[in-house]
N, C-alpha and C. Protein backbone atom coordinates (compact mmCIF):
# COMPACT_ATOMS: atom_id res chain seq x y z
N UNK A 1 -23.90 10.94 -9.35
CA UNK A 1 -22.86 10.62 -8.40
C UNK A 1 -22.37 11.92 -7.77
N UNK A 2 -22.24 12.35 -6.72
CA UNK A 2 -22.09 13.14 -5.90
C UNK A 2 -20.57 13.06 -5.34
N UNK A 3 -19.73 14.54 -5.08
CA UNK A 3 -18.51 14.39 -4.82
C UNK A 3 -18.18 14.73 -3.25
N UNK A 4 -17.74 13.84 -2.58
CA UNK A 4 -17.58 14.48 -1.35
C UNK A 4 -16.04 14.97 -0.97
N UNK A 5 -16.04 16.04 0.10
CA UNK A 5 -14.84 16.12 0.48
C UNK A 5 -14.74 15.67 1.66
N UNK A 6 -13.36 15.13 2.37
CA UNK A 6 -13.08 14.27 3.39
C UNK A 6 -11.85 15.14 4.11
N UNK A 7 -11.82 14.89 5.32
CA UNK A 7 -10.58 15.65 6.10
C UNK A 7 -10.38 14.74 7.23
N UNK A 8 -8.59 14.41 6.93
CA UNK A 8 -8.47 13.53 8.06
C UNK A 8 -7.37 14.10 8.55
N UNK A 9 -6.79 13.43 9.88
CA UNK A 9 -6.12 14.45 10.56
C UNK A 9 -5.11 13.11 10.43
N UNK A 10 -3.95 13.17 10.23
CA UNK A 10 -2.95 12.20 10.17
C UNK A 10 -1.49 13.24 10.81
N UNK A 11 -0.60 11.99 11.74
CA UNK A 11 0.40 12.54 12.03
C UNK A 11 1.80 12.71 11.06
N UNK A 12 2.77 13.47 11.64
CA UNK A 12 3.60 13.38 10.65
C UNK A 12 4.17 11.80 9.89
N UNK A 13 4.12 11.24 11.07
CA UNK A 13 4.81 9.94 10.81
C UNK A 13 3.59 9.03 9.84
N UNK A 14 2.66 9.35 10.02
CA UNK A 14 2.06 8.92 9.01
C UNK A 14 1.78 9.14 7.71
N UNK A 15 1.81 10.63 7.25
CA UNK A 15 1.95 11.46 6.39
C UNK A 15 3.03 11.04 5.46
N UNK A 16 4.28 10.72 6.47
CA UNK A 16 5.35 10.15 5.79
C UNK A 16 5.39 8.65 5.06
N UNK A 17 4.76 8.14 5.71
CA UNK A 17 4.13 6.53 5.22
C UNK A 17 2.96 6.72 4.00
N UNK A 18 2.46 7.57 3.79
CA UNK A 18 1.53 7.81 2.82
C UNK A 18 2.36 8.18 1.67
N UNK A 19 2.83 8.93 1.83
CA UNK A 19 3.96 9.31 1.20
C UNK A 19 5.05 8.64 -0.17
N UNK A 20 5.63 7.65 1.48
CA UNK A 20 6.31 6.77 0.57
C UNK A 20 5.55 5.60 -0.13
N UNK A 21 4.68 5.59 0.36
CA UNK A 21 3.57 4.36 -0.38
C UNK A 21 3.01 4.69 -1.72
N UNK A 22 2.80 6.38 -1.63
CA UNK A 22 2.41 6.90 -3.00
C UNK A 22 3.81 7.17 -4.14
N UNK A 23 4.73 7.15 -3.58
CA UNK A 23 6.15 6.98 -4.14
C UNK A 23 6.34 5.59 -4.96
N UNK A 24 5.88 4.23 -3.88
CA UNK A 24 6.15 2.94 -4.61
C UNK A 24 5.38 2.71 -5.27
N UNK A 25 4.15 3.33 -5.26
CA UNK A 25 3.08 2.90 -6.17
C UNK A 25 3.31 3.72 -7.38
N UNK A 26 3.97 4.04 -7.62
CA UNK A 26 3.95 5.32 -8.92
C UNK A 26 3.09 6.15 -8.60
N UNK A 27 2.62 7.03 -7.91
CA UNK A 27 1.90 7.67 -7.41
C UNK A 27 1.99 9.32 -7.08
N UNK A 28 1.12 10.46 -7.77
CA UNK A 28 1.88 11.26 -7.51
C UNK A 28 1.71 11.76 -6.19
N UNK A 29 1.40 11.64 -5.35
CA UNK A 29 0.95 12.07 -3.55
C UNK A 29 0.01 11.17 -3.11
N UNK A 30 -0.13 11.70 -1.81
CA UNK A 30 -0.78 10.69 -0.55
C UNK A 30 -2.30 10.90 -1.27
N UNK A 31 -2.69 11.55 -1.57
CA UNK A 31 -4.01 12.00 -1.93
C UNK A 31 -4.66 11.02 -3.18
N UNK A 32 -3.84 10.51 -4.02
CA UNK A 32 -4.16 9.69 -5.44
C UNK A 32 -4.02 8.26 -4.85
N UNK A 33 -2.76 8.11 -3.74
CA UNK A 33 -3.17 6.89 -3.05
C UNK A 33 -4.43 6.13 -2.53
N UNK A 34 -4.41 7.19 -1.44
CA UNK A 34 -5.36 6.75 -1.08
C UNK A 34 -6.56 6.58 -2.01
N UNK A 35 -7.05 7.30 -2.69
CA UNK A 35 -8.00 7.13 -3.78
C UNK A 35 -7.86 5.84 -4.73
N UNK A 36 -6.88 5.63 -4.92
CA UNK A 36 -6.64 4.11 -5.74
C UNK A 36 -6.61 3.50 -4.65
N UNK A 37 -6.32 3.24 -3.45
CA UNK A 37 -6.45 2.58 -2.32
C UNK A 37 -8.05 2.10 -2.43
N UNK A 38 -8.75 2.96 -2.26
CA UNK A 38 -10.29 3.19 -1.87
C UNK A 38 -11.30 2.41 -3.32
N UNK A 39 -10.65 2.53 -3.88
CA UNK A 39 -10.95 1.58 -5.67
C UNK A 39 -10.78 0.47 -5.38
N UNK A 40 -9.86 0.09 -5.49
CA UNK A 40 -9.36 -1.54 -5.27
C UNK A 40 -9.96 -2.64 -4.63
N UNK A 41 -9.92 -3.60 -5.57
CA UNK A 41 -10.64 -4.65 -4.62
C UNK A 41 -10.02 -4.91 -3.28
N UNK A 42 -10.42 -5.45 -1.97
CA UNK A 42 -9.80 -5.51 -1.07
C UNK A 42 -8.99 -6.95 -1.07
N UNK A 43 -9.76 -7.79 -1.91
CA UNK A 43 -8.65 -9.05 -2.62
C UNK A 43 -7.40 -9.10 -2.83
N UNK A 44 -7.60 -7.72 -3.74
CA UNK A 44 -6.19 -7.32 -4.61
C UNK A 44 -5.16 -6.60 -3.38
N UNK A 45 -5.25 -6.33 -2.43
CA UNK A 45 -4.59 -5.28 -2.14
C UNK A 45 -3.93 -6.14 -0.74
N UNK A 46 -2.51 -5.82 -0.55
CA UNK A 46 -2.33 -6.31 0.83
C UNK A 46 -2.49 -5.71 1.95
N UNK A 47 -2.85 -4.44 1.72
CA UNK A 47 -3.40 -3.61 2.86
C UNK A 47 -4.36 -3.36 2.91
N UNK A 48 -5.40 -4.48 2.60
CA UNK A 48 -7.09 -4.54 2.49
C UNK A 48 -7.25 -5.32 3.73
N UNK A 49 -7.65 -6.90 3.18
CA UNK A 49 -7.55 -7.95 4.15
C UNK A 49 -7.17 -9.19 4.08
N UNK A 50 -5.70 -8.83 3.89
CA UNK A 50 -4.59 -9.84 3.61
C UNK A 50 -4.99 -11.37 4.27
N UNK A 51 -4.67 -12.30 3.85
CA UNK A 51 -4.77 -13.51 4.13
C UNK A 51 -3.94 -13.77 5.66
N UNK A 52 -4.36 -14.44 6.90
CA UNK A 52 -3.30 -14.77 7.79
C UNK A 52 -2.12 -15.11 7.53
N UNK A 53 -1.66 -14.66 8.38
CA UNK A 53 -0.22 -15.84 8.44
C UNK A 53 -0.07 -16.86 9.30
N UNK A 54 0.17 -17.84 8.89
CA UNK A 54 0.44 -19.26 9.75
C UNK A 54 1.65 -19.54 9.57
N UNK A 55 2.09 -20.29 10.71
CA UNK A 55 3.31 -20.61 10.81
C UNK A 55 3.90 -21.60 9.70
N UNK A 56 3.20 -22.22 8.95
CA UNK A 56 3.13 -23.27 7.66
C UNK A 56 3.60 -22.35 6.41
N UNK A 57 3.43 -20.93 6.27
CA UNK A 57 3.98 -20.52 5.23
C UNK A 57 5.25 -20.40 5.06
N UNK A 58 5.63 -20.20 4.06
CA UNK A 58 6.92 -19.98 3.19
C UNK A 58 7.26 -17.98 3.39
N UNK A 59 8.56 -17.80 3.76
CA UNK A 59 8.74 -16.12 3.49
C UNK A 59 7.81 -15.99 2.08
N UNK A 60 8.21 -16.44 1.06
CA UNK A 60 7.74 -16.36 0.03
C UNK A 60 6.01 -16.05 -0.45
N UNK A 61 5.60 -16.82 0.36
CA UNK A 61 4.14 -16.75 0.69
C UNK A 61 3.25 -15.68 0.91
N UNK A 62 4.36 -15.34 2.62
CA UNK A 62 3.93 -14.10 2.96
C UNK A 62 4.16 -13.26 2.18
N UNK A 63 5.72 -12.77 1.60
CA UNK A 63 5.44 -11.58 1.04
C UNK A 63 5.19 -11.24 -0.42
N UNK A 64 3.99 -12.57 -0.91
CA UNK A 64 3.46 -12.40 -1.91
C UNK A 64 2.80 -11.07 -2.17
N UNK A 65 2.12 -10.74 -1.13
CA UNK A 65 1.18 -9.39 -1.93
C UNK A 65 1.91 -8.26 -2.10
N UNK A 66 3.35 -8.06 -1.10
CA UNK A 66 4.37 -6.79 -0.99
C UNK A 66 5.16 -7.21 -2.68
N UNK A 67 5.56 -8.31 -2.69
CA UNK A 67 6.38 -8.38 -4.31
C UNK A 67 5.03 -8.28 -5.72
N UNK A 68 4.38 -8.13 -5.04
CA UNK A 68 2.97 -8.15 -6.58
C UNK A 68 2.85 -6.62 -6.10
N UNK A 69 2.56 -5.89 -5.61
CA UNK A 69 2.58 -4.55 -5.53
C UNK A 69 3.43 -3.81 -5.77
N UNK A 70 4.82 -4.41 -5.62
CA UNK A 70 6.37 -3.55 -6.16
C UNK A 70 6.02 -3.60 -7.59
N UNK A 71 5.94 -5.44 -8.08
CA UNK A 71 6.06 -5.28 -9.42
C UNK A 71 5.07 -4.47 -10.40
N UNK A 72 3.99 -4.41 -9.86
CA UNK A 72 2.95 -3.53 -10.39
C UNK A 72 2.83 -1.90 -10.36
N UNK A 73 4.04 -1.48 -9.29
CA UNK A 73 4.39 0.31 -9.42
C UNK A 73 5.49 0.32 -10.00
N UNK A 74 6.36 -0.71 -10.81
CA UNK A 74 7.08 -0.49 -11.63
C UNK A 74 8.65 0.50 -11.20
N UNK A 75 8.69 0.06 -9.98
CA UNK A 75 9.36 0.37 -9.02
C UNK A 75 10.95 -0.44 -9.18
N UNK A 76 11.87 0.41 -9.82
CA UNK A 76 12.82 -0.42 -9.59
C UNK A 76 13.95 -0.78 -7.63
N UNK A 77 14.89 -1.64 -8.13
CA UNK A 77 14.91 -2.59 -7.14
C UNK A 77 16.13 -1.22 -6.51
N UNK A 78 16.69 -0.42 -7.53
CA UNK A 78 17.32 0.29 -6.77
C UNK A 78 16.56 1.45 -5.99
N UNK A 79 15.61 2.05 -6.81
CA UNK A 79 14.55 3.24 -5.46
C UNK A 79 13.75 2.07 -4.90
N UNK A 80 13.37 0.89 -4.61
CA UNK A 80 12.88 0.35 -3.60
C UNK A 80 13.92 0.44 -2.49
N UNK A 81 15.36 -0.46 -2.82
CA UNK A 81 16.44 -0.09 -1.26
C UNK A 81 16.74 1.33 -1.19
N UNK A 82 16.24 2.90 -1.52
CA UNK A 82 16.65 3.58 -1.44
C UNK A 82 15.15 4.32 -0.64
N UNK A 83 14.04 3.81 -0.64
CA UNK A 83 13.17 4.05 -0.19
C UNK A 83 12.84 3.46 1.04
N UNK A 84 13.63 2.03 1.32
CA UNK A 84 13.90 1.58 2.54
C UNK A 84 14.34 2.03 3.43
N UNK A 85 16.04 2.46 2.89
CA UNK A 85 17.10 3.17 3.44
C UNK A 85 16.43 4.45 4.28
N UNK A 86 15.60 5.21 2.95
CA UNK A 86 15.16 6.34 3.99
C UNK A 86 14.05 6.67 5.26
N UNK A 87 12.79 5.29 4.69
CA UNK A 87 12.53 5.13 5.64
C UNK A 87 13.22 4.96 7.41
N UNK A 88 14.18 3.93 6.83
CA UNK A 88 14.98 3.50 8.24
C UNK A 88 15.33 3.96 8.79
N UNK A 89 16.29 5.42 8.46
CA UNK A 89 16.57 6.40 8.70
C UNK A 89 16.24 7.39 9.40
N UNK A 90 14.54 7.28 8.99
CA UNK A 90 13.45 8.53 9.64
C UNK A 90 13.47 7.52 10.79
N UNK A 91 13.30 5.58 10.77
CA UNK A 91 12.76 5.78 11.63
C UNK A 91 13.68 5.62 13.25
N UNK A 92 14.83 5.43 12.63
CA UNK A 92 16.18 5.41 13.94
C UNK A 92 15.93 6.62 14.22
N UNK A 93 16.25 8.21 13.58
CA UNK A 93 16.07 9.29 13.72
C UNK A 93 14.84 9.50 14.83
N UNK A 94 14.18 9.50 14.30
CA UNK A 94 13.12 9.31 15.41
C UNK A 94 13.25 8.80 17.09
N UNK A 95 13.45 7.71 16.62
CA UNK A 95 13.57 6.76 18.02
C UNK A 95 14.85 7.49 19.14
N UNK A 96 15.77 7.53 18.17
CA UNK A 96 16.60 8.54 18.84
C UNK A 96 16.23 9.72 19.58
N UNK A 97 15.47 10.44 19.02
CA UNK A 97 15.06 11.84 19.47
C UNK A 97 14.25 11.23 20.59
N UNK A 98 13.54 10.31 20.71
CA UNK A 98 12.72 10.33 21.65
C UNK A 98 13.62 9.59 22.91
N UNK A 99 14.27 8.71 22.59
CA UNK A 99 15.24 8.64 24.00
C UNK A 99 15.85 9.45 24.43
N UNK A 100 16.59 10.29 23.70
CA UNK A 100 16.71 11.52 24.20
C UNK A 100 15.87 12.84 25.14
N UNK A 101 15.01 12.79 24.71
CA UNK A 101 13.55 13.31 25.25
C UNK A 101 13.16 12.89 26.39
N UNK A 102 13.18 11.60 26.40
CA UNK A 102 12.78 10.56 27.78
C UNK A 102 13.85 10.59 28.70
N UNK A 103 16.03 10.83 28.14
CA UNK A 103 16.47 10.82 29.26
C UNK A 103 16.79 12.13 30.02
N UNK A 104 16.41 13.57 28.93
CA UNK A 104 15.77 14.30 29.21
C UNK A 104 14.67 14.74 30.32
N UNK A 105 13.65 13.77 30.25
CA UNK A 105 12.54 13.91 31.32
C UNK A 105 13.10 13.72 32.45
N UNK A 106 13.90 12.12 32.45
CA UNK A 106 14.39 11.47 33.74
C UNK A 106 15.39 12.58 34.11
N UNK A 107 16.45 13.01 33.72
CA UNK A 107 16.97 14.29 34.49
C UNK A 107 16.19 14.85 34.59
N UNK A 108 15.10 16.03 34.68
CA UNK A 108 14.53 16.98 35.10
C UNK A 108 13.56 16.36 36.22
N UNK A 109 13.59 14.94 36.32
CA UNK A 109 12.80 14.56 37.30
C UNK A 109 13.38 13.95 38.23
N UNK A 110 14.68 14.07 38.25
CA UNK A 110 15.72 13.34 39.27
C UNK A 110 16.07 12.16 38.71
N UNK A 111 15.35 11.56 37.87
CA UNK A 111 15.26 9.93 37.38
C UNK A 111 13.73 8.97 38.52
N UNK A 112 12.67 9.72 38.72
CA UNK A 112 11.24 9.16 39.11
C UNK A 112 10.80 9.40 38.09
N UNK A 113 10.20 8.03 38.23
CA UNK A 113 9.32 7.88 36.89
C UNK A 113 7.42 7.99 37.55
């Protein structure tokens, strides 16, 4: 069996999603994720190839594979809302900066878009 090395180019905002995913999974970095990612049956995993959603399901239904993956990183319920929280955070933060940026542009351009 032969070992390869891989190089991918990911943005910050994604980096950050790897991140916290290797966080809920008990995980120590993006790097062991993905590698247990890459193991896994794609059955098992909801970020393989999750079953549709139809309008016939139950919330419950859907977020069967997200509550079988919490319970399986052993993730309690308080760093799950605290891992939310910060997500949300980055991602208002964000959004912010970029309207800013954009009303930014529109002044320096008179407001033509």
């Amino acid at each position: 069996m032969g070992v390869h090395v891989l190089e991918v180019l990911v943005s910050d905002e994604e980096l950050r999603a790897l991140e916290a995913r290797a966080r809920a999974a008990g995980l120590p970095n993006p790097i062991a994720y993905l590698k247990d990612f890459v193991r896994r049956d794609p059955a098992e995993s909801p970020n393989g190839n999750p079953a549709p959603v139809s309008a016939d399901m139950t919330f419950a239904e859907i977020l069967a594979p997200l509550h079988a993956e919490v319970a399986a990183s052993g993730i309690t319920d308080e760093e799950l809302d605290t891992l939310f929280d910060q997500a949300l955070k980055e991602v208002r933060a964000e959004r912010r900066e970029r309207e800013r940026e954009d009303e930014k542009k529109d002044a320096e351009s008179g407001g033509r878009a």
